[in-house]
C-alpha atoms as a PDB file:
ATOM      1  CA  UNK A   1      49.130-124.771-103.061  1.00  0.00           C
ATOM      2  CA  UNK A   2      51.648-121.389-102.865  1.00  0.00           C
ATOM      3  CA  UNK A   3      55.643-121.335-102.839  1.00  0.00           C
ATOM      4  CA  UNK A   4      57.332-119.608 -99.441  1.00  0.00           C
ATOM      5  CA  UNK A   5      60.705-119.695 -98.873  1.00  0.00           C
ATOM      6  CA  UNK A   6      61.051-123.218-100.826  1.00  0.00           C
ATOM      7  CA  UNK A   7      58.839-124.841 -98.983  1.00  0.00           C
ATOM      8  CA  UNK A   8      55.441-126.236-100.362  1.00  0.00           C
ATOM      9  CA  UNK A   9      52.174-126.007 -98.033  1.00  0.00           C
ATOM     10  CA  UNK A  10      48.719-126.782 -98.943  1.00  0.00           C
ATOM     11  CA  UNK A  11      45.959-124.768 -97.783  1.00  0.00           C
ATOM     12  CA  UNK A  12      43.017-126.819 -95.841  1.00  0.00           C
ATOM     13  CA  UNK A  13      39.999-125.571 -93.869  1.00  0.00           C
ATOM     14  CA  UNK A  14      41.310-125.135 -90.454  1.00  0.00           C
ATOM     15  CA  UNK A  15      39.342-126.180 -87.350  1.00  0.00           C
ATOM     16  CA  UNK A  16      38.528-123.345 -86.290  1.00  0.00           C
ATOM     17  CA  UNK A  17      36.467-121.783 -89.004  1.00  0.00           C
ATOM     18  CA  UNK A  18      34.584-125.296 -89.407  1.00  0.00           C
ATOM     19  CA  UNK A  19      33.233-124.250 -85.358  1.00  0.00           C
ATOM     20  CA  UNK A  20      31.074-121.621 -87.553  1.00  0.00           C
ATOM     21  CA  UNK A  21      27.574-122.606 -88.472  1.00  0.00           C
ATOM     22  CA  UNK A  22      27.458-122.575 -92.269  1.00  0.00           C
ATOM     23  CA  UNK A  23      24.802-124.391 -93.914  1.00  0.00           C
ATOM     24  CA  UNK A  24      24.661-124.852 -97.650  1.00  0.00           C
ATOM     25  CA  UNK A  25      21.299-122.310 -98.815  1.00  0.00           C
ATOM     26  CA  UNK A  26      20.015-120.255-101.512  1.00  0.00           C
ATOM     27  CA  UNK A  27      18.096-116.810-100.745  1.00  0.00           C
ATOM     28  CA  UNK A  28      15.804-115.466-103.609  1.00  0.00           C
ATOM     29  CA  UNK A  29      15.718-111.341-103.574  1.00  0.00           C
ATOM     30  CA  UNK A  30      12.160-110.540-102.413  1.00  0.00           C
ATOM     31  CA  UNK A  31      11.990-107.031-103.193  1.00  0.00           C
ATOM     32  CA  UNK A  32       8.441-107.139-101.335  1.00  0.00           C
ATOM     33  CA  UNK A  33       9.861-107.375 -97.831  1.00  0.00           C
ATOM     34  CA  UNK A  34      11.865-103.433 -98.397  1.00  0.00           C
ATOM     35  CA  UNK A  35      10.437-101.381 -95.436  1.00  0.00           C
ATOM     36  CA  UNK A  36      11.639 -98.120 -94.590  1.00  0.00           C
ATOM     37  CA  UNK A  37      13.885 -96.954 -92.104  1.00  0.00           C
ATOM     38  CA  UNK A  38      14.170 -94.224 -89.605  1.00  0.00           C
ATOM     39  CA  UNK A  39      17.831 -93.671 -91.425  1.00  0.00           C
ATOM     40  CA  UNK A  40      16.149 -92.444 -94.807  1.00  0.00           C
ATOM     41  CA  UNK A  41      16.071 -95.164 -96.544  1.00  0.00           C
ATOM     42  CA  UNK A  42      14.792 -98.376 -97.741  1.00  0.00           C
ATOM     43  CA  UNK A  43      15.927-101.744 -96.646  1.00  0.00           C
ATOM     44  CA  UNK A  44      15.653-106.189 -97.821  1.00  0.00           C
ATOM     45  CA  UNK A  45      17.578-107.975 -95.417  1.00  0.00           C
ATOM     46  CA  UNK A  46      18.431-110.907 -98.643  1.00  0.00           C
ATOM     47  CA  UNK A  47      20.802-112.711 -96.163  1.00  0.00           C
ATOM     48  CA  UNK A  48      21.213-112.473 -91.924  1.00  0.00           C
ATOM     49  CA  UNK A  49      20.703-115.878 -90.497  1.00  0.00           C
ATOM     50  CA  UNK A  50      22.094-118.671 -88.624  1.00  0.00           C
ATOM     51  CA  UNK A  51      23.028-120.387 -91.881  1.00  0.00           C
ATOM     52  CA  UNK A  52      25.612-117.626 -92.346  1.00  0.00           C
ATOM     53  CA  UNK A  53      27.110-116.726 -88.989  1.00  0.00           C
ATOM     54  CA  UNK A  54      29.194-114.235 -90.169  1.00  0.00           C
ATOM     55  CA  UNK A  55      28.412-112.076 -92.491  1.00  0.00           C
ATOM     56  CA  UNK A  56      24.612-110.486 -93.537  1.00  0.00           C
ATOM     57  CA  UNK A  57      23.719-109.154 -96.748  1.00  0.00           C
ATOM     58  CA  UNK A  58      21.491-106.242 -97.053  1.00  0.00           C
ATOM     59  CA  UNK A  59      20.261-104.455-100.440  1.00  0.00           C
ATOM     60  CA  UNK A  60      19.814-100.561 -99.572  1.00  0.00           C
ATOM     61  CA  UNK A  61      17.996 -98.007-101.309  1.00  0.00           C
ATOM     62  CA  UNK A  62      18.248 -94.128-101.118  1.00  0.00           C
ATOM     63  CA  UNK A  63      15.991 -91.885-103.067  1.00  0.00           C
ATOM     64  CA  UNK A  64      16.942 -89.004-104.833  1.00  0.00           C
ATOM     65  CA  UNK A  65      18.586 -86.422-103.141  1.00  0.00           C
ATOM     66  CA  UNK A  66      17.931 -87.306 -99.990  1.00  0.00           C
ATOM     67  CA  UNK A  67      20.950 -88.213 -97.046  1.00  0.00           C
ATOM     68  CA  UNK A  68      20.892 -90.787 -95.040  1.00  0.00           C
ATOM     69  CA  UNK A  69      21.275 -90.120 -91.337  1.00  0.00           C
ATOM     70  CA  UNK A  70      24.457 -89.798 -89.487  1.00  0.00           C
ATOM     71  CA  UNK A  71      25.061 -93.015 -87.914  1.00  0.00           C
ATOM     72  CA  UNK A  72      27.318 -95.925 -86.613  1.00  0.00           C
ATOM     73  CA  UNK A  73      27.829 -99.644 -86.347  1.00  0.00           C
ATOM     74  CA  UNK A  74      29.110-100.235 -82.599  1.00  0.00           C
ATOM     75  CA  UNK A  75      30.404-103.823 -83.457  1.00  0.00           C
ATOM     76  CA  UNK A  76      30.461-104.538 -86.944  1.00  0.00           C
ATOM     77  CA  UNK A  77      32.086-103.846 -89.617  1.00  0.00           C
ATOM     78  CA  UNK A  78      30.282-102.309 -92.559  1.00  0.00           C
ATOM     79  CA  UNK A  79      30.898-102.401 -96.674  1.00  0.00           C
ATOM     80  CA  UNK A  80      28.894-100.953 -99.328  1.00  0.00           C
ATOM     81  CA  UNK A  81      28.817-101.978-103.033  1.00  0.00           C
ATOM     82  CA  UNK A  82      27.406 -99.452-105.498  1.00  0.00           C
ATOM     83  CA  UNK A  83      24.748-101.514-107.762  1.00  0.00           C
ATOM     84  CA  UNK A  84      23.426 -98.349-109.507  1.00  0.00           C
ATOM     85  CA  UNK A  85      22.947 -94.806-109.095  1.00  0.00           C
ATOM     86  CA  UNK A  86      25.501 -92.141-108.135  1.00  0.00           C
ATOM     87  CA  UNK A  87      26.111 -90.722-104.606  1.00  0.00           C
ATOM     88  CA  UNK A  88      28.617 -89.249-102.073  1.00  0.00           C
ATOM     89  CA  UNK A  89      30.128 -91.277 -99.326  1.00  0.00           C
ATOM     90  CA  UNK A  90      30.941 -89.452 -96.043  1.00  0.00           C
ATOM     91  CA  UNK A  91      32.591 -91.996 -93.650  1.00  0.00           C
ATOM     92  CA  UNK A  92      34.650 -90.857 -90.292  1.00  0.00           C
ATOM     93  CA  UNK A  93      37.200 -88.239 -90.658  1.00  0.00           C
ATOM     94  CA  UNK A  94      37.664 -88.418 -94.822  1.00  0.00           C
ATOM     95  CA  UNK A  95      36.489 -85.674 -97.180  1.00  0.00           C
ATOM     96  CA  UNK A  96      33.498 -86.644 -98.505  1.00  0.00           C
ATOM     97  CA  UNK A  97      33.992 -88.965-102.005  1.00  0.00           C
ATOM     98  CA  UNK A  98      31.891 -89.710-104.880  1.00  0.00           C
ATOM     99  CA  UNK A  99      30.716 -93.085-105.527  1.00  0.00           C
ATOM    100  CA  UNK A 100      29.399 -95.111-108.534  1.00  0.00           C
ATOM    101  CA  UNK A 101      28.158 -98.402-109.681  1.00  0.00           C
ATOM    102  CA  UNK A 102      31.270-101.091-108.652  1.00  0.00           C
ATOM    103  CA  UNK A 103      32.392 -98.862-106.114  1.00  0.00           C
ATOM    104  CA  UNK A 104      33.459-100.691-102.456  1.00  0.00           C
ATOM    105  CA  UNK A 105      32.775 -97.987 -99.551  1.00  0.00           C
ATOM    106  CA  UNK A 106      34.389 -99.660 -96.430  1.00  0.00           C
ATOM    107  CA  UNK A 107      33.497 -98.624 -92.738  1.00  0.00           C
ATOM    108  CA  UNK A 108      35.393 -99.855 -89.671  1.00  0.00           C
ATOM    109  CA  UNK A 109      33.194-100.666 -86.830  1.00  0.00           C
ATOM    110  CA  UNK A 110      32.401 -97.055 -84.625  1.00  0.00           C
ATOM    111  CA  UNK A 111      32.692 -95.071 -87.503  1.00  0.00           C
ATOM    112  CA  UNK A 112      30.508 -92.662 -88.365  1.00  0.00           C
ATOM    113  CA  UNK A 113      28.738 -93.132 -91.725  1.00  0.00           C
ATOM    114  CA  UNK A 114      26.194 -91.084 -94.256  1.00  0.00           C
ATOM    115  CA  UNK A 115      25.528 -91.559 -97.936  1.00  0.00           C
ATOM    116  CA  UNK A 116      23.710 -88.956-100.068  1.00  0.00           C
ATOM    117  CA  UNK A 117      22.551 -89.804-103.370  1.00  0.00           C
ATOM    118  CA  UNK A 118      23.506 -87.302-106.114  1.00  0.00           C
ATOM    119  CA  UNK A 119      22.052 -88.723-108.548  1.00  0.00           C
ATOM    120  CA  UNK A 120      18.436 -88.379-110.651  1.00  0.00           C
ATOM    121  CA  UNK A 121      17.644 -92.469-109.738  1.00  0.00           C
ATOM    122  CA  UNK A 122      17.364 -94.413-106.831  1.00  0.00           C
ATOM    123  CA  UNK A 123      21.057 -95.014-105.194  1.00  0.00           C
ATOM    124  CA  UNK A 124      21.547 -98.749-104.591  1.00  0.00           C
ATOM    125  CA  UNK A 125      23.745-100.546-102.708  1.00  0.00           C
ATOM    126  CA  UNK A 126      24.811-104.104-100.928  1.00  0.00           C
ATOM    127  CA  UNK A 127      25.257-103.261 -97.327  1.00  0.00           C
ATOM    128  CA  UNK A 128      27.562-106.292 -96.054  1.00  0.00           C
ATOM    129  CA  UNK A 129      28.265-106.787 -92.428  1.00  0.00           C
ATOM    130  CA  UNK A 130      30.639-108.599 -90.421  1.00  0.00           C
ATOM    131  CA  UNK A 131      29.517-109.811 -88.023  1.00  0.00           C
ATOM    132  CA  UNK A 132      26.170-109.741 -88.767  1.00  0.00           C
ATOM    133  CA  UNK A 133      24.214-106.773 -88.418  1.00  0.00           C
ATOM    134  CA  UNK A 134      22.041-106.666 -85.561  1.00  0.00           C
ATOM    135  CA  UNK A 135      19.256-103.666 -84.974  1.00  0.00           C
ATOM    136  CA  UNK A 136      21.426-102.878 -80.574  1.00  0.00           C
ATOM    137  CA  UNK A 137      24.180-102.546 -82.977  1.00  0.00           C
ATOM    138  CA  UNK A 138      23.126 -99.121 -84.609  1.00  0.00           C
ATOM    139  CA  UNK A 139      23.907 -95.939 -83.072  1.00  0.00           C
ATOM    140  CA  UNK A 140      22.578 -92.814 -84.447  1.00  0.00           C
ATOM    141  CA  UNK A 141      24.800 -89.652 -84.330  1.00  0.00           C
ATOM    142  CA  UNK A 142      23.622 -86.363 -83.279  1.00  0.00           C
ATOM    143  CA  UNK A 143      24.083 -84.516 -86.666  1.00  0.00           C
ATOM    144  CA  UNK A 144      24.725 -81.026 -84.624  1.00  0.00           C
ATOM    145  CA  UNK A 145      28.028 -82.876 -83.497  1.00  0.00           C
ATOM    146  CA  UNK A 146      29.183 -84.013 -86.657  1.00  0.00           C
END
């Protein structure tokens, strides 16, 4: 319940978000299912599913000093949260910025997007999309044009 202008309102689910398929789950990690990726690094889808329709969870991993490609998201949205490691973040037009465990990278959709790990370990990150990711949704930049 929040105070505006004196008046009191409640907050409810509206309608609307209950026309969204969300079905009550739990996902175990499998760390078994990480394949590769032509972007340079290592991917688990842990959650991208019609129990969720809006949002998929993906744990990313980028070896030691290697980049990942220079790409884009067409439709969706893109965050990253640092789990461990050290890297550098280059996203659109910003200078490039350092990132660390707890840090939130956050990447409109159609922006172009590289991580580099800086680090001696493994970078790793949560890779949440909204809407969910889908593979016609990634675009891979030219890096000559970048």
């Amino acid at each position: 319940m929040t105070a505006r202008a004196g008046r009191r309102r409640v907050w409810a689910p509206r309608q609307a978000q209950q026309e969204i398929a969300m079905k009550e789950s739990i996902r175990k990690q499998d760390l078994s299912s990480e394949h590769p990726t032509a972007e340079k690094c290592f991917i688990v889808e842990l959650s991208n599913s019609a129990d969720d329709e809006r949002l998929s969870i993906a744990r990313a991993r980028v070896g030691p000093g290697i980049s990942t490609r220079w790409h884009r998201l067409k439709r969706s949205g893109e965050r990253y949260y640092i789990l461990s490691g050290n890297g550098r973040a280059e996203i659109g037009n910003m200078s490039p910025a350092d990132v660390s465990p707890g840090d939130v990278v956050i990447i409109p959709p159609m922006c172009r997007q590289r991580i580099t790990n800086t680090g001696t370990e493994d970078l790793v990150f949560l890779a949440l999309c909204t809407p969910p990711f889908a593979a016609d949704d990634y675009e891979e930049i030219d890096e000559s044009a970048s």
